[in-house]
Protein backbone atom coordinates (compact mmCIF):
# COMPACT_ATOMS: atom_id res chain seq x y z
CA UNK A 1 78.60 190.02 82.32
CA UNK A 2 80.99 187.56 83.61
CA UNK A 3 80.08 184.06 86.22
CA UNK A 4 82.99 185.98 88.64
CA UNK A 5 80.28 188.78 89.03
CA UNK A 6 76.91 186.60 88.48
CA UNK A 7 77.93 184.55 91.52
CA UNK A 8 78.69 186.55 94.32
CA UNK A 9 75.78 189.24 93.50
CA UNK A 10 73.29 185.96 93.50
CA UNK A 11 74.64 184.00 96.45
CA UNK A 12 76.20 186.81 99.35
CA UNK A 13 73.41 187.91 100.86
CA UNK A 14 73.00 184.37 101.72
CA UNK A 15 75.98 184.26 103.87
CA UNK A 16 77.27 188.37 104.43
CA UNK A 17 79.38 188.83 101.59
CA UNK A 18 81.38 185.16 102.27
CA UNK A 19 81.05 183.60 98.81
CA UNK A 20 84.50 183.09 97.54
CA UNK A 21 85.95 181.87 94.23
CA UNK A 22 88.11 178.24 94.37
CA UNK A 23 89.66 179.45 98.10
CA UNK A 24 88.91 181.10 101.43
CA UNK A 25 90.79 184.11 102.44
CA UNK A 26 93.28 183.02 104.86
CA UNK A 27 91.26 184.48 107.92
CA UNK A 28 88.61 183.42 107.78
CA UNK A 29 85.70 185.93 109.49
CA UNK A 30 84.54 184.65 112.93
CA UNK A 31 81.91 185.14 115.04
CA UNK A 32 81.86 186.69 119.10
CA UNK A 33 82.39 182.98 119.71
CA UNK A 34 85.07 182.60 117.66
CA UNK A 35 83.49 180.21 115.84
CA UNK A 36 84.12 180.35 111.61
CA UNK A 37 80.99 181.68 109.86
CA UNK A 38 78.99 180.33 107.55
CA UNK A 39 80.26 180.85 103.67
CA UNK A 40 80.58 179.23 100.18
CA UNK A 41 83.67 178.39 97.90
CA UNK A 42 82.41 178.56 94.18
CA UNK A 43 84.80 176.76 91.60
CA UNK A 44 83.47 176.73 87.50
CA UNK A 45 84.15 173.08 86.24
CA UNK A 46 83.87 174.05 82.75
CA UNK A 47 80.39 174.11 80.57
CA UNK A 48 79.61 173.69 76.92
CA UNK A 49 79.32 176.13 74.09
CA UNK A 50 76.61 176.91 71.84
CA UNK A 51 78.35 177.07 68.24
CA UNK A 52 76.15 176.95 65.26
CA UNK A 53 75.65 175.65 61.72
CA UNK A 54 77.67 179.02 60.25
CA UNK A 55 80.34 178.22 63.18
CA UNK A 56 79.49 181.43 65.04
CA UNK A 57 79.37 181.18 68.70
CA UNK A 58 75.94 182.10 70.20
CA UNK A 59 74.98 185.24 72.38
CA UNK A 60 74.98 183.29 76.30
CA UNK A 61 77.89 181.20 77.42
CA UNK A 62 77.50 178.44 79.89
CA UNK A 63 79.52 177.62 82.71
CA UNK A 64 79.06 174.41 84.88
CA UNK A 65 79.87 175.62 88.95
CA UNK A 66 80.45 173.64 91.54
CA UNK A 67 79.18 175.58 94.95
CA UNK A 68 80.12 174.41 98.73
CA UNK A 69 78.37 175.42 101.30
CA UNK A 70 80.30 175.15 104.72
CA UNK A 71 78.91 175.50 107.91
CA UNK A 72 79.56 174.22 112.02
CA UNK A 73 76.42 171.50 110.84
CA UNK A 74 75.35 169.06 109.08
CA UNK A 75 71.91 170.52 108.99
CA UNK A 76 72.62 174.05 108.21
CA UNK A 77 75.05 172.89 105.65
CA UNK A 78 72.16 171.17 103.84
CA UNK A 79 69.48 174.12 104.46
CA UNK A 80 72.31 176.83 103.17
CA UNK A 81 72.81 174.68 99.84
CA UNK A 82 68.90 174.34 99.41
CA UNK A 83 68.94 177.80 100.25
CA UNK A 84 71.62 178.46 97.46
CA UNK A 85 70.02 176.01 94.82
CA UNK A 86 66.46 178.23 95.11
CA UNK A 87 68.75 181.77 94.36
CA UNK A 88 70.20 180.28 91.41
CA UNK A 89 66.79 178.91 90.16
CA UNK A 90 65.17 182.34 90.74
CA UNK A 91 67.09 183.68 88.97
CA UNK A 92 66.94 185.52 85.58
CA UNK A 93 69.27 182.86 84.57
CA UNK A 94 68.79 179.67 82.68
CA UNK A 95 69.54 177.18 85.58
CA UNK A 96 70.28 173.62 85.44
CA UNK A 97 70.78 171.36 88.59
CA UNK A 98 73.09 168.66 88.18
CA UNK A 99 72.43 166.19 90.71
CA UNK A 100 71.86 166.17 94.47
CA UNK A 101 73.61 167.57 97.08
CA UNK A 102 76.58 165.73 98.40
CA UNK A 103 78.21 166.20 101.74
CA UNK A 104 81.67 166.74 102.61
CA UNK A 105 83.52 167.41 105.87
CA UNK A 106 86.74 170.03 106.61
CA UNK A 107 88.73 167.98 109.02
CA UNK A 108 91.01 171.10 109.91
CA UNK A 109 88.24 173.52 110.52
CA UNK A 110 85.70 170.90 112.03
CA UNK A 111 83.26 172.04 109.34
CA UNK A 112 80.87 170.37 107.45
CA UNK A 113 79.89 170.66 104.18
CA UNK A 114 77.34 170.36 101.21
CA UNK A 115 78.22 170.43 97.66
CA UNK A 116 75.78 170.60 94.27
CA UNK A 117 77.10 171.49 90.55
CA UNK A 118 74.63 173.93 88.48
CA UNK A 119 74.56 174.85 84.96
CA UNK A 120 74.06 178.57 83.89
CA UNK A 121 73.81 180.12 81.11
CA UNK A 122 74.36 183.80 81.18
CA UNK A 123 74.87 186.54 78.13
CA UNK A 124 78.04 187.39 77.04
């Protein structure tokens, strides 16, 4: 199992299959409107290693991810990262939350933004 897979198959439902790793495609998918749909940008920010007495690395590896939730508003910015935050914690994972969300704003797409860094630890 690998965080590339563990992300997307916790978070897409949340937002049709738009959870993407450091970048957005370069079309991004649009509504009848033509307004930009709701989605996440995922980017791992490192973690921290379990290594023992004998110096023999553990069975789960952690990785520390940094998740974005965009969106055309403040508030469902804020309710899609809450929404997020309870996936990962339901998890069969070993969440941790790292702070509170923080908000953020696209000035070339006119979205707006909330971001929130997680710890998970997941088996190798």
């Amino acid at each position: 199992m690998n965080i590339e897979i563990i992300i997307p198959s916790l978070l897409n439902s949340l937002v049709g299959d738009r959870v993407w790793e450091s970048s957005t495609p370069d079309d991004l998918p649009r509504d009848g409107n033509g307004d930009i749909l709701d989605f996440i940008i995922w980017t791992q920010h490192g973690g921290q290693d379990a290594e023992y007495v004998d110096q023999k690395m553990g069975t789960h590896t952690n990785a520390r991810i940094q998740l974005i939730y965009f969106s055309r508003s403040g508030a469902a910015a804020a309710q899609g990262i809450r929404a997020a935050r309870d996936r990962l914690l339901a998890s069969d994972y070993t969440v941790g939350v790292y702070g509170s969300p923080v908000g953020t704003y696209d000035t070339a797409r006119k979205l707006r933004g909330r971001m929130q860094q997680f710890g998970i630890w997941y088996p190798q």
